[in-house]
N, C-alpha and C. Protein backbone atom coordinates (compact mmCIF):
# COMPACT_ATOMS: atom_id res chain seq x y z
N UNK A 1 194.21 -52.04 53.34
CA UNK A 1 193.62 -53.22 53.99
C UNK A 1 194.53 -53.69 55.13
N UNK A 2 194.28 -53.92 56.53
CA UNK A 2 194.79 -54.66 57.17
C UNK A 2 194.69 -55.84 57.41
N UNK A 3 196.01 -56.60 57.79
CA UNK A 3 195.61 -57.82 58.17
C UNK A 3 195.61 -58.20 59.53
N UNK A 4 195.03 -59.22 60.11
CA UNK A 4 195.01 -59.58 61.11
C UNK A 4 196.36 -60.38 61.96
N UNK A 5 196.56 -59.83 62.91
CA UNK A 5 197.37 -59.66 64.07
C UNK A 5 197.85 -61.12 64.38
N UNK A 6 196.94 -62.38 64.33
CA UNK A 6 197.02 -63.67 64.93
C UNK A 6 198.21 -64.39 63.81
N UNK A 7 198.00 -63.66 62.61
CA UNK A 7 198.85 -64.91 61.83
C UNK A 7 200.16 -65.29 61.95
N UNK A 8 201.40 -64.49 62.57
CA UNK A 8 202.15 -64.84 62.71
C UNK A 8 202.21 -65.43 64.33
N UNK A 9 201.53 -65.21 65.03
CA UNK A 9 201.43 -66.18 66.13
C UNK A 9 201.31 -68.33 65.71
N UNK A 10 200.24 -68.02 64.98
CA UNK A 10 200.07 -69.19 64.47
C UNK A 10 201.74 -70.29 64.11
N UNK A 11 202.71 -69.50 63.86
CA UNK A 11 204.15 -70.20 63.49
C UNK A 11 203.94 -70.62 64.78
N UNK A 12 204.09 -69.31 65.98
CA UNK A 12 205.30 -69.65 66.60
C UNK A 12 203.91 -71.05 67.75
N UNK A 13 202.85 -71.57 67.41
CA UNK A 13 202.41 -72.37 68.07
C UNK A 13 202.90 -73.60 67.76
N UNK A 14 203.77 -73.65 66.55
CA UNK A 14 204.33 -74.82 66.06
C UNK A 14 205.85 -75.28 66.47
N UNK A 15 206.48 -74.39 66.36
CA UNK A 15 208.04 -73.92 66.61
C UNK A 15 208.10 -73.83 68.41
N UNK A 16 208.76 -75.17 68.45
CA UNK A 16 209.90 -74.86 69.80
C UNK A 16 211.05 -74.25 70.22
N UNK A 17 211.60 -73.35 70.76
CA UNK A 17 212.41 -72.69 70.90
C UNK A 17 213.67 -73.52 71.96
N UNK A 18 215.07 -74.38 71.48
CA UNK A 18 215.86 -75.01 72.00
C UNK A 18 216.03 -74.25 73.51
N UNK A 19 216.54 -74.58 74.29
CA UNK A 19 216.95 -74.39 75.70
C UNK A 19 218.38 -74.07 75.15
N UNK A 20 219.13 -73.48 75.80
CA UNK A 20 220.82 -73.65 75.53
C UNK A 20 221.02 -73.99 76.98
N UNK A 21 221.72 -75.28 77.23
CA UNK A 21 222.47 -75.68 78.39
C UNK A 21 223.23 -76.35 78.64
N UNK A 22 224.28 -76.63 78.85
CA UNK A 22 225.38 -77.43 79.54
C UNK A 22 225.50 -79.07 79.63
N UNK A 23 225.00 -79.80 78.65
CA UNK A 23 224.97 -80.80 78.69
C UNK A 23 226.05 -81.71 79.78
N UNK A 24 225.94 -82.32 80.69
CA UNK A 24 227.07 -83.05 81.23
C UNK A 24 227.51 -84.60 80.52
N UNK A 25 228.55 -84.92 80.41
CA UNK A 25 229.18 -86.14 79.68
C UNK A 25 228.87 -87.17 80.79
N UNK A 26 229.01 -88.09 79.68
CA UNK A 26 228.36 -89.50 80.85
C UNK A 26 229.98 -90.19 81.88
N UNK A 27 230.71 -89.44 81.49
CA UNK A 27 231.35 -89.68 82.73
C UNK A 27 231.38 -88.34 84.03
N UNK A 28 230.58 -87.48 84.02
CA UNK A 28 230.66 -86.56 84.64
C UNK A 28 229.11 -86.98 85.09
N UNK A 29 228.06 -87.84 84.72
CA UNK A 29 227.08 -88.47 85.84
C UNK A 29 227.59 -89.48 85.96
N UNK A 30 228.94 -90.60 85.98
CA UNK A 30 229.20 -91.06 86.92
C UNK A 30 229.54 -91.20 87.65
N UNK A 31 230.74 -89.20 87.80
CA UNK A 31 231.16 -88.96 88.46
C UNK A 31 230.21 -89.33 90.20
N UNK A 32 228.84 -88.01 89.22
CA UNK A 32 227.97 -87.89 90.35
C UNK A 32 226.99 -89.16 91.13
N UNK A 33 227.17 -90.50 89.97
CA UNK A 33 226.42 -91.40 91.02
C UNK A 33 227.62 -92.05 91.96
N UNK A 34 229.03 -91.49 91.56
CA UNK A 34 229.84 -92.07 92.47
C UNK A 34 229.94 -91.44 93.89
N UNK A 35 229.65 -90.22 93.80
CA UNK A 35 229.64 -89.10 94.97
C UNK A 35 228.14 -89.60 95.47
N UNK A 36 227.28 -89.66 95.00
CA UNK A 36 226.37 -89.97 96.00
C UNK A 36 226.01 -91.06 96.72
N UNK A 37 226.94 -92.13 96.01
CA UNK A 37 227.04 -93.80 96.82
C UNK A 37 227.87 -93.17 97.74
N UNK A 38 228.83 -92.84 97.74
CA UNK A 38 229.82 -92.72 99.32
C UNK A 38 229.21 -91.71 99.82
N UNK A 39 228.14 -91.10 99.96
CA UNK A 39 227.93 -90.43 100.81
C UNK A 39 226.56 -91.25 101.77
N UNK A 40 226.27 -92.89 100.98
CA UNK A 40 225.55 -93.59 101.93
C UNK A 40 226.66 -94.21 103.09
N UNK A 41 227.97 -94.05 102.89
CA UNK A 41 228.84 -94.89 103.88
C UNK A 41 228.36 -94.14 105.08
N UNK A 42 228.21 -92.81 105.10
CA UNK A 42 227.85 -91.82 106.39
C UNK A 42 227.04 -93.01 107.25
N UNK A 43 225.67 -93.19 106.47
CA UNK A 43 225.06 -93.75 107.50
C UNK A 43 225.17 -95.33 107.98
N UNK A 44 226.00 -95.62 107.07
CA UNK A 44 226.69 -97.57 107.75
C UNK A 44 227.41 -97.39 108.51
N UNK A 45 228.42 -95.87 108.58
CA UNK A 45 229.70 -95.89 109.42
C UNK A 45 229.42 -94.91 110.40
N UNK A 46 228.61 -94.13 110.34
CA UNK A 46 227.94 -93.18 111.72
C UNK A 46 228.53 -92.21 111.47
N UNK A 47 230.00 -92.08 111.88
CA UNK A 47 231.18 -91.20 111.84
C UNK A 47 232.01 -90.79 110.77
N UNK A 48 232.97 -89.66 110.93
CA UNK A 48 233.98 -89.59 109.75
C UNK A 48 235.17 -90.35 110.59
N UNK A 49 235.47 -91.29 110.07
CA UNK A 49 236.85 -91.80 110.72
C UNK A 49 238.14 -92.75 109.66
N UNK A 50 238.71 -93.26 110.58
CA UNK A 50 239.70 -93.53 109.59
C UNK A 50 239.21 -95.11 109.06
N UNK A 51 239.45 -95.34 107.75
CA UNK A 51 238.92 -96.26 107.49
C UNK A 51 240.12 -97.15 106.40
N UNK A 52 240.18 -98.59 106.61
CA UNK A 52 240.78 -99.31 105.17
C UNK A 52 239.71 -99.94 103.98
N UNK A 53 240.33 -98.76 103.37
CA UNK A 53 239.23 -98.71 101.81
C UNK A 53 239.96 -99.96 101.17
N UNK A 54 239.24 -100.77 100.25
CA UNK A 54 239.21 -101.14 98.98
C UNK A 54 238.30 -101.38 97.89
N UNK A 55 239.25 -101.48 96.73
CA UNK A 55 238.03 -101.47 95.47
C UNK A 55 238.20 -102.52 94.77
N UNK A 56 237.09 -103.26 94.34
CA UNK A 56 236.80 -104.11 93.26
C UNK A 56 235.87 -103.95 92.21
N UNK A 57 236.26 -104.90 91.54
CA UNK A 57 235.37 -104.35 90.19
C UNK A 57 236.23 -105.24 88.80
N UNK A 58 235.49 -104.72 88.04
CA UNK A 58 236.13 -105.72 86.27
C UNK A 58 237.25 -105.03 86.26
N UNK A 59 238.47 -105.64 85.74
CA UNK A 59 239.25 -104.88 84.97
C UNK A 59 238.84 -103.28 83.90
N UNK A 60 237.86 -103.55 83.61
CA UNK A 60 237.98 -101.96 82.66
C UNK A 60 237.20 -100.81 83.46
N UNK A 61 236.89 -101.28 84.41
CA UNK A 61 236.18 -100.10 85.04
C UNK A 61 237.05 -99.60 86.99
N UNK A 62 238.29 -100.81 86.33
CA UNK A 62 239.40 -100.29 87.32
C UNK A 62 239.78 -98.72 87.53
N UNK A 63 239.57 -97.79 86.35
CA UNK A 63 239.79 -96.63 86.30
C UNK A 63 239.35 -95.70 87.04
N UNK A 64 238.19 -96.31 87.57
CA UNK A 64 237.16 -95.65 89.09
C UNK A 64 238.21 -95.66 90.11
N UNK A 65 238.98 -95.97 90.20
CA UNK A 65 239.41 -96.45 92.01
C UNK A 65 239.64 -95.17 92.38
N UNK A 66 240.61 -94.38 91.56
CA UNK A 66 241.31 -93.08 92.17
C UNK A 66 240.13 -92.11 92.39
N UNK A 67 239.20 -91.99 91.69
CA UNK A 67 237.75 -91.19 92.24
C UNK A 67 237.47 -91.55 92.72
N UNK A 68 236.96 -92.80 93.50
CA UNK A 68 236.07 -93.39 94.94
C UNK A 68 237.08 -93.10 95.92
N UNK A 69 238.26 -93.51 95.78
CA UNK A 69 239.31 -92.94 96.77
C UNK A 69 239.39 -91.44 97.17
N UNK A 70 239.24 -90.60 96.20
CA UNK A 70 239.23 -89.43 96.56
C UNK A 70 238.17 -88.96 96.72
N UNK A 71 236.94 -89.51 96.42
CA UNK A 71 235.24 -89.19 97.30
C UNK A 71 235.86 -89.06 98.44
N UNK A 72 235.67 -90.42 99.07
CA UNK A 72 235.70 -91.03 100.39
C UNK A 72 236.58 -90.19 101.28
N UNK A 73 237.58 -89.48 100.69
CA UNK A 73 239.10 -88.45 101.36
C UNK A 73 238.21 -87.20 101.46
N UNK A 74 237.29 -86.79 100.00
CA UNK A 74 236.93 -85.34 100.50
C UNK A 74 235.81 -85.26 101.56
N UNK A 75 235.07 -86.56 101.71
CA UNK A 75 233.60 -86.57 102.41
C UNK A 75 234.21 -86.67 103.76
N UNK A 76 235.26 -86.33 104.30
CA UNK A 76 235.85 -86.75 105.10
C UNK A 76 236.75 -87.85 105.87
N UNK A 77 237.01 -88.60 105.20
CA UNK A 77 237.18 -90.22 105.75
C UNK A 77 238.71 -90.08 105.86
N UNK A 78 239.70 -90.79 106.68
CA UNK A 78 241.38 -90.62 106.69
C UNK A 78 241.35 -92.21 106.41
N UNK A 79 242.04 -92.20 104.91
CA UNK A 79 242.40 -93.47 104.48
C UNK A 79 243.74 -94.16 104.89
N UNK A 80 243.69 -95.36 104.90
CA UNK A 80 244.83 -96.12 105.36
C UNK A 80 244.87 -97.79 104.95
N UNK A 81 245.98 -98.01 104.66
CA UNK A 81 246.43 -99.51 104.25
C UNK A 81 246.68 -100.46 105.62
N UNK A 82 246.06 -99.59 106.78
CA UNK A 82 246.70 -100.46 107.71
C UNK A 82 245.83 -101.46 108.29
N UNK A 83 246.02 -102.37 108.61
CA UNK A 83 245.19 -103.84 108.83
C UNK A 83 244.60 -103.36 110.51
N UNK A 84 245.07 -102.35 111.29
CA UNK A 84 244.79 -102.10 112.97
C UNK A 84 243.77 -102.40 113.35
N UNK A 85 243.21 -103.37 114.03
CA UNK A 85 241.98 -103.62 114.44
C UNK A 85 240.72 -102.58 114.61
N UNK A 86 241.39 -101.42 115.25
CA UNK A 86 241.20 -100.12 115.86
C UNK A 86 240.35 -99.93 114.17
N UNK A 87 240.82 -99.86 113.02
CA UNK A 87 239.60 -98.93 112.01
C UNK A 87 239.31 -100.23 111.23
N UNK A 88 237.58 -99.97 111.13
CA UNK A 88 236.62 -100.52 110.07
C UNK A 88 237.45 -100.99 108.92
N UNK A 89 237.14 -101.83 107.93
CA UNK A 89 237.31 -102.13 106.56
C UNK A 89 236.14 -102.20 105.69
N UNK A 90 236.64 -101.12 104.64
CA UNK A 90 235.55 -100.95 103.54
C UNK A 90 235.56 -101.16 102.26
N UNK A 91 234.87 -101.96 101.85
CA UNK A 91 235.24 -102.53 100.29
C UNK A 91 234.23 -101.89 99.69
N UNK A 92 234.25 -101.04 98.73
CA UNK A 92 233.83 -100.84 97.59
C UNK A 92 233.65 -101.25 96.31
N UNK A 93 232.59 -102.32 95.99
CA UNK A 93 232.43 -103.13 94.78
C UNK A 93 231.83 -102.62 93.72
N UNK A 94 232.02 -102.62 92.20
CA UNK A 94 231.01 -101.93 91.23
C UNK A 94 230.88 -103.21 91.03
N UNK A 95 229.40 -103.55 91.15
CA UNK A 95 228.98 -104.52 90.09
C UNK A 95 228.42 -104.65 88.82
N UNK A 96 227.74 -103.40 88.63
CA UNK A 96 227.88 -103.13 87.18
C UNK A 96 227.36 -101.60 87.00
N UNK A 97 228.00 -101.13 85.93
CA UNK A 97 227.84 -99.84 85.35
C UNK A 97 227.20 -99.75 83.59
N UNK A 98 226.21 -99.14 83.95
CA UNK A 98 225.66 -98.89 82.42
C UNK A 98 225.49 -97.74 81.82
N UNK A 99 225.42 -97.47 80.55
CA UNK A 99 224.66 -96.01 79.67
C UNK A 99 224.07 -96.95 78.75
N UNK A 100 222.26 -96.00 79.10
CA UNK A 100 221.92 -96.52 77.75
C UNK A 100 220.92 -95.41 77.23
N UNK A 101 220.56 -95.54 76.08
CA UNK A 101 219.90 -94.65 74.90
C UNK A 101 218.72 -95.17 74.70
N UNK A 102 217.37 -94.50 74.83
CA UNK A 102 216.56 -95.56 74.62
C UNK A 102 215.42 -94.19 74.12
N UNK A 103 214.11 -94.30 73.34
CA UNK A 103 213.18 -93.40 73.47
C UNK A 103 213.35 -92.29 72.71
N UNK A 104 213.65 -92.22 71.48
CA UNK A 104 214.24 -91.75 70.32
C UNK A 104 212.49 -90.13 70.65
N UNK A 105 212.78 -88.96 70.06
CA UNK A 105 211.71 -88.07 69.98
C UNK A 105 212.36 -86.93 69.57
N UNK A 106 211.56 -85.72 68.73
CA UNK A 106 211.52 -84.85 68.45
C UNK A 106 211.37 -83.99 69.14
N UNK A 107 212.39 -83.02 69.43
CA UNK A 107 212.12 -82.03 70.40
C UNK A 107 211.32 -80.40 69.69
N UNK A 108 210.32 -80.52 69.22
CA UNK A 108 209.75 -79.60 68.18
C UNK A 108 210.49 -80.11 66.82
N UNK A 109 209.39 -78.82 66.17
CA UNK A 109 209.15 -78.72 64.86
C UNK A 109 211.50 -78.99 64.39
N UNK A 110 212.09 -78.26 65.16
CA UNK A 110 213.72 -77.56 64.23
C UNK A 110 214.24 -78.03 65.70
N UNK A 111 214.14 -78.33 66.94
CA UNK A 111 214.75 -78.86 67.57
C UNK A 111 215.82 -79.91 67.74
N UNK A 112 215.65 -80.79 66.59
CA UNK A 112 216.20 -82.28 66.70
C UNK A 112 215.94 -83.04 67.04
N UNK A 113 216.25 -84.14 67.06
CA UNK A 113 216.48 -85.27 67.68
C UNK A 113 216.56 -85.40 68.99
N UNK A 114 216.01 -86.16 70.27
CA UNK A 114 216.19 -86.12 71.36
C UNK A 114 215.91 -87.61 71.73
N UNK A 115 216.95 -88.28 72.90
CA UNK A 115 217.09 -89.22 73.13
C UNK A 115 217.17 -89.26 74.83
N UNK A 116 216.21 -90.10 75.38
CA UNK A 116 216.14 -90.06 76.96
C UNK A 116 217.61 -91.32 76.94
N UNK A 117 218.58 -90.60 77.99
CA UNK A 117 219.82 -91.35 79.00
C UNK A 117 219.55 -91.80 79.99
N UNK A 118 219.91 -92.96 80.04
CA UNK A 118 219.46 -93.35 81.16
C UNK A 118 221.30 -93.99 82.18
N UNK A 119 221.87 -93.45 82.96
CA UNK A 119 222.74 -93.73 83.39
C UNK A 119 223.08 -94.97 84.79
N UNK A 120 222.82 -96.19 84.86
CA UNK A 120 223.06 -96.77 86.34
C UNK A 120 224.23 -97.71 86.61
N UNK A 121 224.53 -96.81 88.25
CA UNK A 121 225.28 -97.86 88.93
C UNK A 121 225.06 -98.58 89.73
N UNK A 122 225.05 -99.96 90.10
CA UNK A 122 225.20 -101.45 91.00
C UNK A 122 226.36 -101.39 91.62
N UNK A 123 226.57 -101.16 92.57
CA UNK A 123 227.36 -101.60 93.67
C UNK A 123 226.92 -102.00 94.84
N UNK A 124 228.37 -102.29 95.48
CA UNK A 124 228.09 -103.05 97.45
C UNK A 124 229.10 -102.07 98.36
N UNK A 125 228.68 -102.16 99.24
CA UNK A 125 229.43 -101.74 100.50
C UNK A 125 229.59 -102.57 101.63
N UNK A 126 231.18 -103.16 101.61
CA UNK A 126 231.03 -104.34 102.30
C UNK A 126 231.95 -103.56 103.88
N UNK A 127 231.02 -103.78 104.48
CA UNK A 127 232.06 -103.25 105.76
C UNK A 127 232.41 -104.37 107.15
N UNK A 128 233.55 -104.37 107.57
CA UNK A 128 234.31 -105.01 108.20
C UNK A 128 234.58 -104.41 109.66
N UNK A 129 233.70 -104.78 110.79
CA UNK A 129 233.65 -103.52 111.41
C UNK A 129 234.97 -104.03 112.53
N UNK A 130 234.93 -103.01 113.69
CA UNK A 130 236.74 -103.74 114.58
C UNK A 130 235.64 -104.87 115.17
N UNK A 131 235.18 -105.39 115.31
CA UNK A 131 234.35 -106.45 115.69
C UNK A 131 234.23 -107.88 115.34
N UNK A 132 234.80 -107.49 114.15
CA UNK A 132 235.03 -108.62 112.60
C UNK A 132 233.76 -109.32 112.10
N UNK A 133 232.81 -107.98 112.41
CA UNK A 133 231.94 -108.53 111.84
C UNK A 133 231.35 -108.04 110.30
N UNK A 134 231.12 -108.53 109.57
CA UNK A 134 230.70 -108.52 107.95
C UNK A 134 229.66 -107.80 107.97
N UNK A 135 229.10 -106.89 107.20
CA UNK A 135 227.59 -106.24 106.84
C UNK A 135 228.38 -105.76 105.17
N UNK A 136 227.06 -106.48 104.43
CA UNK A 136 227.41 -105.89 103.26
C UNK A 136 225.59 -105.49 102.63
N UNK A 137 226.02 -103.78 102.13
CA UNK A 137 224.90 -103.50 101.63
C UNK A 137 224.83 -103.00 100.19
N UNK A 138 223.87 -103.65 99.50
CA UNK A 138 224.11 -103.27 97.82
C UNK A 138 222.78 -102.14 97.83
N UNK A 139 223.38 -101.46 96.56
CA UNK A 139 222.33 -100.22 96.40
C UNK A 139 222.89 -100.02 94.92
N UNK A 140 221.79 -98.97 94.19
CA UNK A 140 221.75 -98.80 93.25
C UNK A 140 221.24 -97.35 92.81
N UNK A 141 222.37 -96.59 91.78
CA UNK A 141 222.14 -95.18 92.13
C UNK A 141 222.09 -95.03 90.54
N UNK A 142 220.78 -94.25 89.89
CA UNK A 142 220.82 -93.85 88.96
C UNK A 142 220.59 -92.35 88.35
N UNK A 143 220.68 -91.95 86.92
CA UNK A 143 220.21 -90.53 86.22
C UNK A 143 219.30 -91.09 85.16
N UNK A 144 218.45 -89.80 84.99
CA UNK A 144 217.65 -90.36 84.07
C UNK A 144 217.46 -88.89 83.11
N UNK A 145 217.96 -88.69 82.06
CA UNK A 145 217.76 -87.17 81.49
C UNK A 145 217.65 -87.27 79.73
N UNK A 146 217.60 -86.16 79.12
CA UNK A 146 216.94 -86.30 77.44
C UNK A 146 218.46 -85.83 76.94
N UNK A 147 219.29 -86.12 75.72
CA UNK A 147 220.62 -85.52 75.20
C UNK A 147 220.15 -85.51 74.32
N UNK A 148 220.70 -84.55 73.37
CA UNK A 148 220.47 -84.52 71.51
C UNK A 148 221.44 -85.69 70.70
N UNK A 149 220.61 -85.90 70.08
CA UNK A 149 221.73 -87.48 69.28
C UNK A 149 222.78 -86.66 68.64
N UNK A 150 223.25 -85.53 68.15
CA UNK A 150 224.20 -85.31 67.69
C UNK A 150 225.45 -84.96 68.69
N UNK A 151 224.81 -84.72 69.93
CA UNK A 151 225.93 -84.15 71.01
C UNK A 151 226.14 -85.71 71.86
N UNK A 152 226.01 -87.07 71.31
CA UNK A 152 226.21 -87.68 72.02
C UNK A 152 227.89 -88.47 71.79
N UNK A 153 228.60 -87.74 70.63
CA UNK A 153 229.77 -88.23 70.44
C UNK A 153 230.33 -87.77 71.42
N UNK A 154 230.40 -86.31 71.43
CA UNK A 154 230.63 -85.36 72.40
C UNK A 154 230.84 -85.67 74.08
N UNK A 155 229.62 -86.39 74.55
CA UNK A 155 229.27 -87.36 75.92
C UNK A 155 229.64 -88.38 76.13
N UNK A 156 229.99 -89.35 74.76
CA UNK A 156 231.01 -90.52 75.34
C UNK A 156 232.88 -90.27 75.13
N UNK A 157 233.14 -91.01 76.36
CA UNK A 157 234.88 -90.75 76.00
C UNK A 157 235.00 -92.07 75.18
N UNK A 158 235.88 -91.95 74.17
CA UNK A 158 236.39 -93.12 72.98
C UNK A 158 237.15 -93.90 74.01
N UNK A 159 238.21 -93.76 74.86
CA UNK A 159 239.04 -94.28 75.46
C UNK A 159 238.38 -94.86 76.32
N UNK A 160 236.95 -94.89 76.91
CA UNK A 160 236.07 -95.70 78.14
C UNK A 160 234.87 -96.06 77.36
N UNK A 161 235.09 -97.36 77.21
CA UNK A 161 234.02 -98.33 76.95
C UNK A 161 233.09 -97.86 77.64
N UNK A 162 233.08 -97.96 78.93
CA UNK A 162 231.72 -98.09 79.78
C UNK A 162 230.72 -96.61 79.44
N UNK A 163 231.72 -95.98 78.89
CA UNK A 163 230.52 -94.27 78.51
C UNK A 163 230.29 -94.22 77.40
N UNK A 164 230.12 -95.39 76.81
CA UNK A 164 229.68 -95.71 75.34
C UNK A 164 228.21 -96.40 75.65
N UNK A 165 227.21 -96.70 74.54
CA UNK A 165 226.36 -97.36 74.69
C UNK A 165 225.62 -97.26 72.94
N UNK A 166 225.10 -98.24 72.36
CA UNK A 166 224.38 -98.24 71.28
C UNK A 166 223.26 -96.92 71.20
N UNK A 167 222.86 -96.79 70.13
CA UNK A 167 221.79 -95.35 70.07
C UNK A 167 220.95 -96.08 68.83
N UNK A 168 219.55 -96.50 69.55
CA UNK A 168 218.62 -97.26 69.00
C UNK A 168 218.34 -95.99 67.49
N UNK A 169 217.31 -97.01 66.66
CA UNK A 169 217.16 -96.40 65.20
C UNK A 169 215.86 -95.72 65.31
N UNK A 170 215.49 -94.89 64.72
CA UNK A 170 215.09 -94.07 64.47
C UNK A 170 213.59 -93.99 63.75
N UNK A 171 212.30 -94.39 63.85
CA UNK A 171 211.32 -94.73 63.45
C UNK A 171 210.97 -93.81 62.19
N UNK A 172 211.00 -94.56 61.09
CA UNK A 172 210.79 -93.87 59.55
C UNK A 172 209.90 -92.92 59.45
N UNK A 173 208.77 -93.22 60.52
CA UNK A 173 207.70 -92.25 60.49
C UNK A 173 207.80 -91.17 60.98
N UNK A 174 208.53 -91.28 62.18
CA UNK A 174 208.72 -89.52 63.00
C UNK A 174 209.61 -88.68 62.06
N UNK A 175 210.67 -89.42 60.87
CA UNK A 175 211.56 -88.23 60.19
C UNK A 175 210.44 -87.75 59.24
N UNK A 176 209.48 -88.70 58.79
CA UNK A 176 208.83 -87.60 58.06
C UNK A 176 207.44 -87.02 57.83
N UNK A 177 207.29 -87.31 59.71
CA UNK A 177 205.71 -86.43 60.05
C UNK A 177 206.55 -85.40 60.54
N UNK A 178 207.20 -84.31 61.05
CA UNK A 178 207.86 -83.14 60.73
C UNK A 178 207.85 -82.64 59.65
N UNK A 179 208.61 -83.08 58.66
CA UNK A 179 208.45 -81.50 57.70
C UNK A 179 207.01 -81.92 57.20
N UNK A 180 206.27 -82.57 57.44
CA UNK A 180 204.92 -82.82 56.60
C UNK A 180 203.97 -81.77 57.70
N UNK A 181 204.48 -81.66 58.50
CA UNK A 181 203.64 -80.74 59.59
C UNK A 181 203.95 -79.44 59.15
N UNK A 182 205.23 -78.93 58.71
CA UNK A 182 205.72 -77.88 58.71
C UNK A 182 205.44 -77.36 57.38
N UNK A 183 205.11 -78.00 56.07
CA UNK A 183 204.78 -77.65 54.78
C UNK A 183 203.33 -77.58 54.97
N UNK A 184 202.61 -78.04 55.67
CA UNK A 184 200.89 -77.87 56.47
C UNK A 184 200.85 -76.74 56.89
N UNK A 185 201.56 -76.55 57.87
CA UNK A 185 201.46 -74.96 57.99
C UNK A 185 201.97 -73.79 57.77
N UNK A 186 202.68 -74.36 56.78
CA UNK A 186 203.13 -73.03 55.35
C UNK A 186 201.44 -72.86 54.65
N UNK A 187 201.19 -73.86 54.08
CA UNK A 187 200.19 -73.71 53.36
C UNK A 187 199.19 -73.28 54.34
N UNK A 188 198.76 -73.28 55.04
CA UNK A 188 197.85 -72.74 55.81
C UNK A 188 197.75 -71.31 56.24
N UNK A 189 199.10 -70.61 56.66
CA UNK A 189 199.32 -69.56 57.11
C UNK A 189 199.06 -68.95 55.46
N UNK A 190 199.53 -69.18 54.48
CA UNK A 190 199.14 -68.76 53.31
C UNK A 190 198.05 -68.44 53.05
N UNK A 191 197.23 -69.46 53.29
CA UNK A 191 195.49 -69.35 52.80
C UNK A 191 194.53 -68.34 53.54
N UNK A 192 195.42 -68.61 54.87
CA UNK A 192 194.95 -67.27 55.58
C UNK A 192 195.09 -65.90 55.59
N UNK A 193 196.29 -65.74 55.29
CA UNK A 193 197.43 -64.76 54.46
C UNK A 193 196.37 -63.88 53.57
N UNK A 194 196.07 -64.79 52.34
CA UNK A 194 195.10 -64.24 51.00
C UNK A 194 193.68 -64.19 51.15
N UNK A 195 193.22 -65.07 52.41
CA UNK A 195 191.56 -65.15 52.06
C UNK A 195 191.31 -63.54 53.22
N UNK A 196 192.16 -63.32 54.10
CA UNK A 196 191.90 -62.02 54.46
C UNK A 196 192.24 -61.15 54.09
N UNK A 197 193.49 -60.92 53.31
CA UNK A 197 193.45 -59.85 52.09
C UNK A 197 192.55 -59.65 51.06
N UNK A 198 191.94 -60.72 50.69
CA UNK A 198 190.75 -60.33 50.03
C UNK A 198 189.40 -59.89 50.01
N UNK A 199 189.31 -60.06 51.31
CA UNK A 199 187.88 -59.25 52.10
C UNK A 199 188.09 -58.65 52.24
């Protein structure tokens, strides 16, 4: 007697197959919303030139300075402490930085847990041009991507508050409409299994 060809297809319509990829840590997208705010100075400042940078911000997220400093050096810019009329002044403000966890889901049947990140930064760009005149422009640069809740220890650093964030709970019902799906179609692939072996 043969059986028919479709039944083990039938699993794999249930079963998601994980991606393997490179998750980035949430300080490595803030690396990147920090690189892409200084690369709006291009168009406030026209030119690559020499400029007097500074940074503000809270005390705990003081730890940014030496990366915005060294954006601003690789995007081209020649930094300087010097007051010379001759170069612009540029202040760099964070006004606020967040991670948050929100949108709890099942990524298939054996996938896990999956949680949409949502990463944003608030800042200003206050520029001081040789003119002495003030222009300050705020903007706001975000990520928006899915992490597995177990790789999210992994993504925050313990030592930086700010790449921490709460990880909402977990709706009673989604842990256990999964395996109730998955013992459904045990029994099913079964019934199909025997009622065509028996014809």
């Amino acid at each position: 007697m043969k059986t028919k060809p479709f039944i083990i297809p039938i699993l794999f319509l249930f079963i998601s197959v994980p991606t393997i990829a490179q998750t980035q840590t949430n300080l490595d997208v803030i690396y990147k919303l920090i690189d892409r705010s200084v690369s709006r100075a291009d168009s406030i400042l026209g030119t690559k030139q020499t400029i007097n940078l500074s940074f503000t911000s809270s005390p705990a997220l003081d730890v940014l300075k030496p990366k915005i400093f060294k954006t601003f050096s690789d995007n081209g810019y020649l930094l300087t402490t010097s007051t010379v009329e001759s170069n612009p002044a540029v202040n760099y403000t964070v006004t606020s930085l967040k991670v948050e966890y929100k949108n709890p889901f099942s990524d298939g049947l054996f996938g896990g847990l999956m949680l949409e990140r949502e990463v944003s930064l608030n800042y200003s760009l206050t520029i001081t041009g040789t003119d002495k005149a003030i222009k300050t422009f705020s903007y706001t640069e975000n990520q928006t991507d899915t992490v597995k809740l177990d790789e999210i220890s992994g993504l925050e650093n313990q030592t930086l508050p700010f790449t921490q964030s709460s990880i909402p709970s977990t709706p009673l019902l989604s842990n256990l409409w999964e395996p109730i799906i998955v013992v459904g179609t045990l029994i099913v692939t079964i019934v199909l299994l025997f009622s065509i072996r028996s014809k």
